[in-house]
C-alpha atoms as a PDB file:
ATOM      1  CA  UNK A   1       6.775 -31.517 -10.243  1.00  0.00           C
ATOM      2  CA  UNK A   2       3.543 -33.147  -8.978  1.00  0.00           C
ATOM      3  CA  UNK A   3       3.942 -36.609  -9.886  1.00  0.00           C
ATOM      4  CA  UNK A   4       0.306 -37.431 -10.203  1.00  0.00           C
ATOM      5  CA  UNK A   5      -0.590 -34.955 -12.051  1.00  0.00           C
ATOM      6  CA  UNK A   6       2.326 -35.520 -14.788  1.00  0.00           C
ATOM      7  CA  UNK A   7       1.246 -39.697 -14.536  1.00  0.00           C
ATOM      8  CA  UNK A   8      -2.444 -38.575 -15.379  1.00  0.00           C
ATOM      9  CA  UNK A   9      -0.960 -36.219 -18.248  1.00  0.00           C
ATOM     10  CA  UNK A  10       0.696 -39.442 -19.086  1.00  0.00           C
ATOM     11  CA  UNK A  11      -2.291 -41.712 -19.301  1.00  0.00           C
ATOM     12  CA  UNK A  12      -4.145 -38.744 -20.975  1.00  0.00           C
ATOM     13  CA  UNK A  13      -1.227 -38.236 -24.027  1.00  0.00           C
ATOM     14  CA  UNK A  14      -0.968 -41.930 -24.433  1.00  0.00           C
ATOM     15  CA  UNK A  15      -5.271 -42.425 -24.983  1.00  0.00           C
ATOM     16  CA  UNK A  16      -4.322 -39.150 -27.613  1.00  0.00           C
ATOM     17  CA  UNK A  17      -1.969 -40.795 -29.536  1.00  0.00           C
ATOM     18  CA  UNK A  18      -4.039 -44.240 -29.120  1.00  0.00           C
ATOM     19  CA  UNK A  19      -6.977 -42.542 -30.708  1.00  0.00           C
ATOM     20  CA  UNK A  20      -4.206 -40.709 -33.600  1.00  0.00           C
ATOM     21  CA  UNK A  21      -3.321 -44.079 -34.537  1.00  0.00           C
ATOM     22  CA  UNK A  22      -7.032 -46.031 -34.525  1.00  0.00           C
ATOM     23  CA  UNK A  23      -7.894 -42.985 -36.715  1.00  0.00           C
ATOM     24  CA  UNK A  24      -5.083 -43.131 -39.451  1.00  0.00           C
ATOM     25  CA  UNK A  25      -6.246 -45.823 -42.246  1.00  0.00           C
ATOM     26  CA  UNK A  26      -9.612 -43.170 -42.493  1.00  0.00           C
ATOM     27  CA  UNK A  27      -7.047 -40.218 -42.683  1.00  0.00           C
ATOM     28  CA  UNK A  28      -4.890 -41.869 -45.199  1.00  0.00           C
ATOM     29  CA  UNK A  29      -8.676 -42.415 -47.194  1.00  0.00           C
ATOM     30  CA  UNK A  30      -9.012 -38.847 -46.475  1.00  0.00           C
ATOM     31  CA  UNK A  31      -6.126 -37.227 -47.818  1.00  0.00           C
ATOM     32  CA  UNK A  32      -4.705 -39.687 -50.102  1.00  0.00           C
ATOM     33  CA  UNK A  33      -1.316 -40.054 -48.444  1.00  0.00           C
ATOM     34  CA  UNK A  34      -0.169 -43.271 -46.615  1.00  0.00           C
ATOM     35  CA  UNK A  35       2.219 -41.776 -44.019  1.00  0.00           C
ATOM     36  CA  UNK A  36       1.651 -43.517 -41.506  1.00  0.00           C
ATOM     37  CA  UNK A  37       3.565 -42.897 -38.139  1.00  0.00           C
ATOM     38  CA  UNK A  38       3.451 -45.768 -36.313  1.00  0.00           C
ATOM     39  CA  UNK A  39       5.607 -47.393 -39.754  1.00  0.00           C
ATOM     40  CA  UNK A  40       7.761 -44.495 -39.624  1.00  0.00           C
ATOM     41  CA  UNK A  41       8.640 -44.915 -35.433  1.00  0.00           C
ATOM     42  CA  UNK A  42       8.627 -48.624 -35.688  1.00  0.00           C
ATOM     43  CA  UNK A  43      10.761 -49.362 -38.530  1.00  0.00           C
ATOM     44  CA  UNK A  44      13.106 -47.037 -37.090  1.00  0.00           C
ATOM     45  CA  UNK A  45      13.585 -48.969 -34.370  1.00  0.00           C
ATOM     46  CA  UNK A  46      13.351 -52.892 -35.672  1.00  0.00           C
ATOM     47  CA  UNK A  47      12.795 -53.424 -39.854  1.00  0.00           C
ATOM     48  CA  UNK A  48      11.388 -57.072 -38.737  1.00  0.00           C
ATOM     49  CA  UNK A  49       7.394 -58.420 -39.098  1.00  0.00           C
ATOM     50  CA  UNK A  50       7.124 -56.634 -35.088  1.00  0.00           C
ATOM     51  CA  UNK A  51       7.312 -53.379 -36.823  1.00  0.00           C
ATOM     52  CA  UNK A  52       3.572 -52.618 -36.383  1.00  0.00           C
ATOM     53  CA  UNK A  53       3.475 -53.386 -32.824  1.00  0.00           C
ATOM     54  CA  UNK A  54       6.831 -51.919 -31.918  1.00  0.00           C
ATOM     55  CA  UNK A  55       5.972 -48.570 -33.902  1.00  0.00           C
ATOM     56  CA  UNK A  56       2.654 -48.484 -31.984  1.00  0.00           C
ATOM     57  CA  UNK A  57       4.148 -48.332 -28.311  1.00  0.00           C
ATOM     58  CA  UNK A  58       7.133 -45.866 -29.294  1.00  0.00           C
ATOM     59  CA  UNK A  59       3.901 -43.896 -30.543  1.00  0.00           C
ATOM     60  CA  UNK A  60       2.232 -44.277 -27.266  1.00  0.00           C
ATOM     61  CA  UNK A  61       5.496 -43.201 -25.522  1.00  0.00           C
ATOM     62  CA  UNK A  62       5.668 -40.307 -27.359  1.00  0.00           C
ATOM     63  CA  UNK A  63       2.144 -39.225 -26.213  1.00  0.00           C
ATOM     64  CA  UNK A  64       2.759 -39.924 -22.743  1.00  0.00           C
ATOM     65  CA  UNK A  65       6.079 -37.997 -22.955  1.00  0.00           C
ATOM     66  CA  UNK A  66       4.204 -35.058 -24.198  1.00  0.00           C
ATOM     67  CA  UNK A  67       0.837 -35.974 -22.158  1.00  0.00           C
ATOM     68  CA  UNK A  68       2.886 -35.682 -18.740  1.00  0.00           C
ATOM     69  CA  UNK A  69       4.743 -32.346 -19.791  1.00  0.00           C
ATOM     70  CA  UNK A  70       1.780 -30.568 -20.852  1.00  0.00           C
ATOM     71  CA  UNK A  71       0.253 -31.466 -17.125  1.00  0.00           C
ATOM     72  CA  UNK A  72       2.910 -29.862 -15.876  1.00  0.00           C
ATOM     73  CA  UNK A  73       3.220 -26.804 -18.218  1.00  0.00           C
ATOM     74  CA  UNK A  74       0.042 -26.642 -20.164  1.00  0.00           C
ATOM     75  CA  UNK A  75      -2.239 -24.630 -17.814  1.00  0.00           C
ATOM     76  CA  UNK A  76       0.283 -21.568 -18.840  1.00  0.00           C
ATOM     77  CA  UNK A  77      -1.263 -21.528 -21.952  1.00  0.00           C
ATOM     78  CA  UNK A  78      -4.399 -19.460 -22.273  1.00  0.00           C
ATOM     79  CA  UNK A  79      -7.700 -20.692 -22.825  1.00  0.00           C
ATOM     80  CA  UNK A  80     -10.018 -23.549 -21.748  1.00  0.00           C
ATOM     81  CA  UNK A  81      -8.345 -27.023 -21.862  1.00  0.00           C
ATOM     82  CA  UNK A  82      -9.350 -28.170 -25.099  1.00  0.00           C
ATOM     83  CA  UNK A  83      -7.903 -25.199 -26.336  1.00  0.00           C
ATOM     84  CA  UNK A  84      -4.581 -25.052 -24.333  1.00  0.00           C
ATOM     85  CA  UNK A  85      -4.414 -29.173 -25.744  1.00  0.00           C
ATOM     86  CA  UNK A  86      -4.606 -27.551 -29.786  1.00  0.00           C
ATOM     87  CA  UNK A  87      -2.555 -25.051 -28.921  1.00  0.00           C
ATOM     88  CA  UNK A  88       0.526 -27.529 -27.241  1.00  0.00           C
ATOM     89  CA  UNK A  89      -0.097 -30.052 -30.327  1.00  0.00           C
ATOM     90  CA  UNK A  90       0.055 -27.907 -33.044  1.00  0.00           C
ATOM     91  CA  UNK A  91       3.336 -26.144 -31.403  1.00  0.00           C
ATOM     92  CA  UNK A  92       4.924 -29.184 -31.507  1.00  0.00           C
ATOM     93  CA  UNK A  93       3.502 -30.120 -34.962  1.00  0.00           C
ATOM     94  CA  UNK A  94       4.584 -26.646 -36.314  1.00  0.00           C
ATOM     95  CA  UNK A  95       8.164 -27.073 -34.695  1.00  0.00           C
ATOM     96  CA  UNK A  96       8.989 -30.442 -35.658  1.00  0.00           C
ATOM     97  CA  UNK A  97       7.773 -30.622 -39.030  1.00  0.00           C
ATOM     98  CA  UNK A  98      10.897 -29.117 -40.882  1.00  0.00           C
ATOM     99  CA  UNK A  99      12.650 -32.444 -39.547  1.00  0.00           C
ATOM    100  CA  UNK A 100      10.864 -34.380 -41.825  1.00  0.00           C
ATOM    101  CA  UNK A 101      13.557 -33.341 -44.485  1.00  0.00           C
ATOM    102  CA  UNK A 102      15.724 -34.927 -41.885  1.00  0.00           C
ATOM    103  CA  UNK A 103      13.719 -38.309 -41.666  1.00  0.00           C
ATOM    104  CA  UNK A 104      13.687 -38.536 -45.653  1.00  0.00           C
ATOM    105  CA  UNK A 105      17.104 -38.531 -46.108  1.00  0.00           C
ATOM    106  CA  UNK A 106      18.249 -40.528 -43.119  1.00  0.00           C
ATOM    107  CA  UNK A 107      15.323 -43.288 -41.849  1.00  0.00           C
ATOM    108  CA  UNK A 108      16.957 -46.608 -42.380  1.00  0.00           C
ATOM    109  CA  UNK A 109      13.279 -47.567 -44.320  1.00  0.00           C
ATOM    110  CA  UNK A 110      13.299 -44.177 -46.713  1.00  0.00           C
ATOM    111  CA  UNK A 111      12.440 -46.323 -49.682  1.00  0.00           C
ATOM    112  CA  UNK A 112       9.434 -47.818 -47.754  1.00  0.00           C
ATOM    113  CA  UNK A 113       7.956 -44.504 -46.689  1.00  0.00           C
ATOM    114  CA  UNK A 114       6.325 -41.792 -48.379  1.00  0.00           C
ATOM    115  CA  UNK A 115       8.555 -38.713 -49.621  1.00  0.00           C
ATOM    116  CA  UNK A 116       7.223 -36.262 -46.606  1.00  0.00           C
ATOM    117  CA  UNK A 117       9.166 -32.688 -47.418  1.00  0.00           C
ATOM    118  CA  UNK A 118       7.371 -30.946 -49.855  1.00  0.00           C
ATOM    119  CA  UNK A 119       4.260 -32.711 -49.916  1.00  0.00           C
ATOM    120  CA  UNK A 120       0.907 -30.371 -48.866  1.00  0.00           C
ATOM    121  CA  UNK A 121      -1.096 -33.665 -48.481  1.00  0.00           C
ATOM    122  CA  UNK A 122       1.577 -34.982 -45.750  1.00  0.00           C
ATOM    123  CA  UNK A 123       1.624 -31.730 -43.932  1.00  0.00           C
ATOM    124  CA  UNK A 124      -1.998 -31.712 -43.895  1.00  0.00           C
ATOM    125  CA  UNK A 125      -2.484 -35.112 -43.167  1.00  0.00           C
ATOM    126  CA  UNK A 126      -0.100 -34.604 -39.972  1.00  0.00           C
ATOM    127  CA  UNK A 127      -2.094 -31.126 -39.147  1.00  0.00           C
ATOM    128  CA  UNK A 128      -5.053 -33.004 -38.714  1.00  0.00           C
ATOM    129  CA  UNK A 129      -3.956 -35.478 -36.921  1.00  0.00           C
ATOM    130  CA  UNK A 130      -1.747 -33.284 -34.084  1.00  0.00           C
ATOM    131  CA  UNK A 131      -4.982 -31.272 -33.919  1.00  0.00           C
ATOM    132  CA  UNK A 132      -6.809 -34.676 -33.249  1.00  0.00           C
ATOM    133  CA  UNK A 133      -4.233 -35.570 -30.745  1.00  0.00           C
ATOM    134  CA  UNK A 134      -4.414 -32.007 -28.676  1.00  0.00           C
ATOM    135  CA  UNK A 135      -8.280 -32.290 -28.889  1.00  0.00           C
ATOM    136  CA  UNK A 136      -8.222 -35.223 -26.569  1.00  0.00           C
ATOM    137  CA  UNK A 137      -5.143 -34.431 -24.876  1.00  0.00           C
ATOM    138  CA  UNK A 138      -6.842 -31.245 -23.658  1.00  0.00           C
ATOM    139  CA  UNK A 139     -10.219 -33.020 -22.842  1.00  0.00           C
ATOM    140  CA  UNK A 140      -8.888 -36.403 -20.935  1.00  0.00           C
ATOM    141  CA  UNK A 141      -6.354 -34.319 -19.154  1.00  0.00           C
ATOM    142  CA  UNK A 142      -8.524 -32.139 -17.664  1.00  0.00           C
ATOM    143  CA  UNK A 143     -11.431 -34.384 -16.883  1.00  0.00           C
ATOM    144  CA  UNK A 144      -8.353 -37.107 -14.915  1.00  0.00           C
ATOM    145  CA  UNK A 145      -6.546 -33.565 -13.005  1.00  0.00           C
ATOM    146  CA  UNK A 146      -9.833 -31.946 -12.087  1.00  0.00           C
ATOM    147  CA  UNK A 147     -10.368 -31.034  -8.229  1.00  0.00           C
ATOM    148  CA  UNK A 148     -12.740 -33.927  -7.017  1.00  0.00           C
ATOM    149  CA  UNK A 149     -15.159 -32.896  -4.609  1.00  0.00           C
ATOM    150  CA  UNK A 150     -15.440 -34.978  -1.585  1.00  0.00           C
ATOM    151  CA  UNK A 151     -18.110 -36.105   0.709  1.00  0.00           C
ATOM    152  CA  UNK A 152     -18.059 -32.943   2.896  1.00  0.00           C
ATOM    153  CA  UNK A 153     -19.047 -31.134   0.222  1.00  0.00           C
ATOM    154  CA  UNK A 154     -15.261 -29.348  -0.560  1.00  0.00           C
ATOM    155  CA  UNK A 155     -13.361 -29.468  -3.101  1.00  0.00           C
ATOM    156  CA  UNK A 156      -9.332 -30.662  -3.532  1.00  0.00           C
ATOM    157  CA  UNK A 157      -7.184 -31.376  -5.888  1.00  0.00           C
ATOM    158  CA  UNK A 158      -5.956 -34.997  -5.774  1.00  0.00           C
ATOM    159  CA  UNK A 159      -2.441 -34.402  -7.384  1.00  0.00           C
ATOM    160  CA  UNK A 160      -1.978 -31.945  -4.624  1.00  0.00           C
ATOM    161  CA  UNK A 161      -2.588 -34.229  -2.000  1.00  0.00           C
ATOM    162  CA  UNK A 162      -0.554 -37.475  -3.984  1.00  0.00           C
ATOM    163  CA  UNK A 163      -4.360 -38.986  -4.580  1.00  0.00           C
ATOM    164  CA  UNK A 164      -5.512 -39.906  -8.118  1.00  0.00           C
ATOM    165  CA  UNK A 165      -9.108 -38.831  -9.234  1.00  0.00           C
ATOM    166  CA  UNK A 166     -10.203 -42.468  -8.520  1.00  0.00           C
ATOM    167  CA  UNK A 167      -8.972 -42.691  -5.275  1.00  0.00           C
ATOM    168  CA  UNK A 168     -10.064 -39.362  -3.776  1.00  0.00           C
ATOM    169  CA  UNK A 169     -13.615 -40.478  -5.298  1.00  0.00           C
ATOM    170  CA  UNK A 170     -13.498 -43.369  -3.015  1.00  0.00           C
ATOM    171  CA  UNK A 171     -11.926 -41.837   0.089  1.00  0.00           C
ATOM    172  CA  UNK A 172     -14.243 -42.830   2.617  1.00  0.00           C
ATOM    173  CA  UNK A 173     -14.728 -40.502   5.656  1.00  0.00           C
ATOM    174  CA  UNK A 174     -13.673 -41.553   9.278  1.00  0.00           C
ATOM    175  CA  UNK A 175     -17.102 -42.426  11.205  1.00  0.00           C
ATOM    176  CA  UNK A 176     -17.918 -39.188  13.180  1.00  0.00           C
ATOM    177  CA  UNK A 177     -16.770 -39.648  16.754  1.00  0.00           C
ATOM    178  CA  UNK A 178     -19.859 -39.978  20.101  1.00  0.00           C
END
């Protein structure tokens, strides 16, 4: 595995699911459902006042999980990379979304949290939001793995040579020799 390319996948699923949770209060507006999944994640893990906080990193976690696997495995799927970033999200979305049955039986804050299975304007709401999510997954990811071209005038790809976009931008050529 190239590890910078998986690290920039990281940083790329983590601004994803940065910008999924900034945009929930309009999507709850939106759809009229208040599933929110930085509650559900964070008062899985701690049912104290943190919860907010707590729920937003395990949500950002979760993006850079899935940020640094589709930099790995993403550019298998077809298509340009905004594209190939839907197409991973709602994959996932589509897969995992028969556990919510799971999650409303068993979260230690059921009674807090929406009823999930069953409800169209949950399984919307989450559509939306995973398509959200693989919108900018696709976009940053590309733009941070991109080849960079350097000062010569070629191009390479910085996770190929263990250099990140910024510093093969700022590589500075050794001073011809006389």
């Amino acid at each position: 595995m190239e590890v910078a390319r998986a690290l920039n996948g990281a940083l790329a699923g983590a601004v994803a699911a940065g910008v999924w949770a900034a945009q929930q209060p309009l999507d709850q507006r939106v759809f009229g459902c208040r599933f929110d999944d930085t509650e559900l994640l964070g008062k899985l893990v701690t049912r104290g006042r943190r919860w907010p906080a707590v729920g937003l990193a395990v949500h950002l976690q979760n993006g850079a999980g899935f940020g640094a696997l589709f930099a790995t495995a993403g550019h298998r799927l077809p298509g340009p990379p905004y594209l190939r970033g839907l197409l991973a999200a709602m994959i996932e979305h589509l897969a995992t979304w028969p556990l919510v049955r799971v999650v409303d039986r068993i979260h230690p804050a059921r009674r807090e949290l929406p009823t999930l299975a069953g409800s169209r304007r949950a399984f919307a709401q989450a559509t939306w939001r995973h398509l959200v999510f693989g919108l900018v997954l696709g976009l940053v990811e590309a733009r941070l793995n991109r080849p960079v071209v350097g000062f010569e005038g070629f191009a390479y790809p910085p996770a190929r040579e263990g250099r990140t976009p910024v510093e093969a931008s700022v590589a500075i050529p050794a001073p011809p020799a006389r």
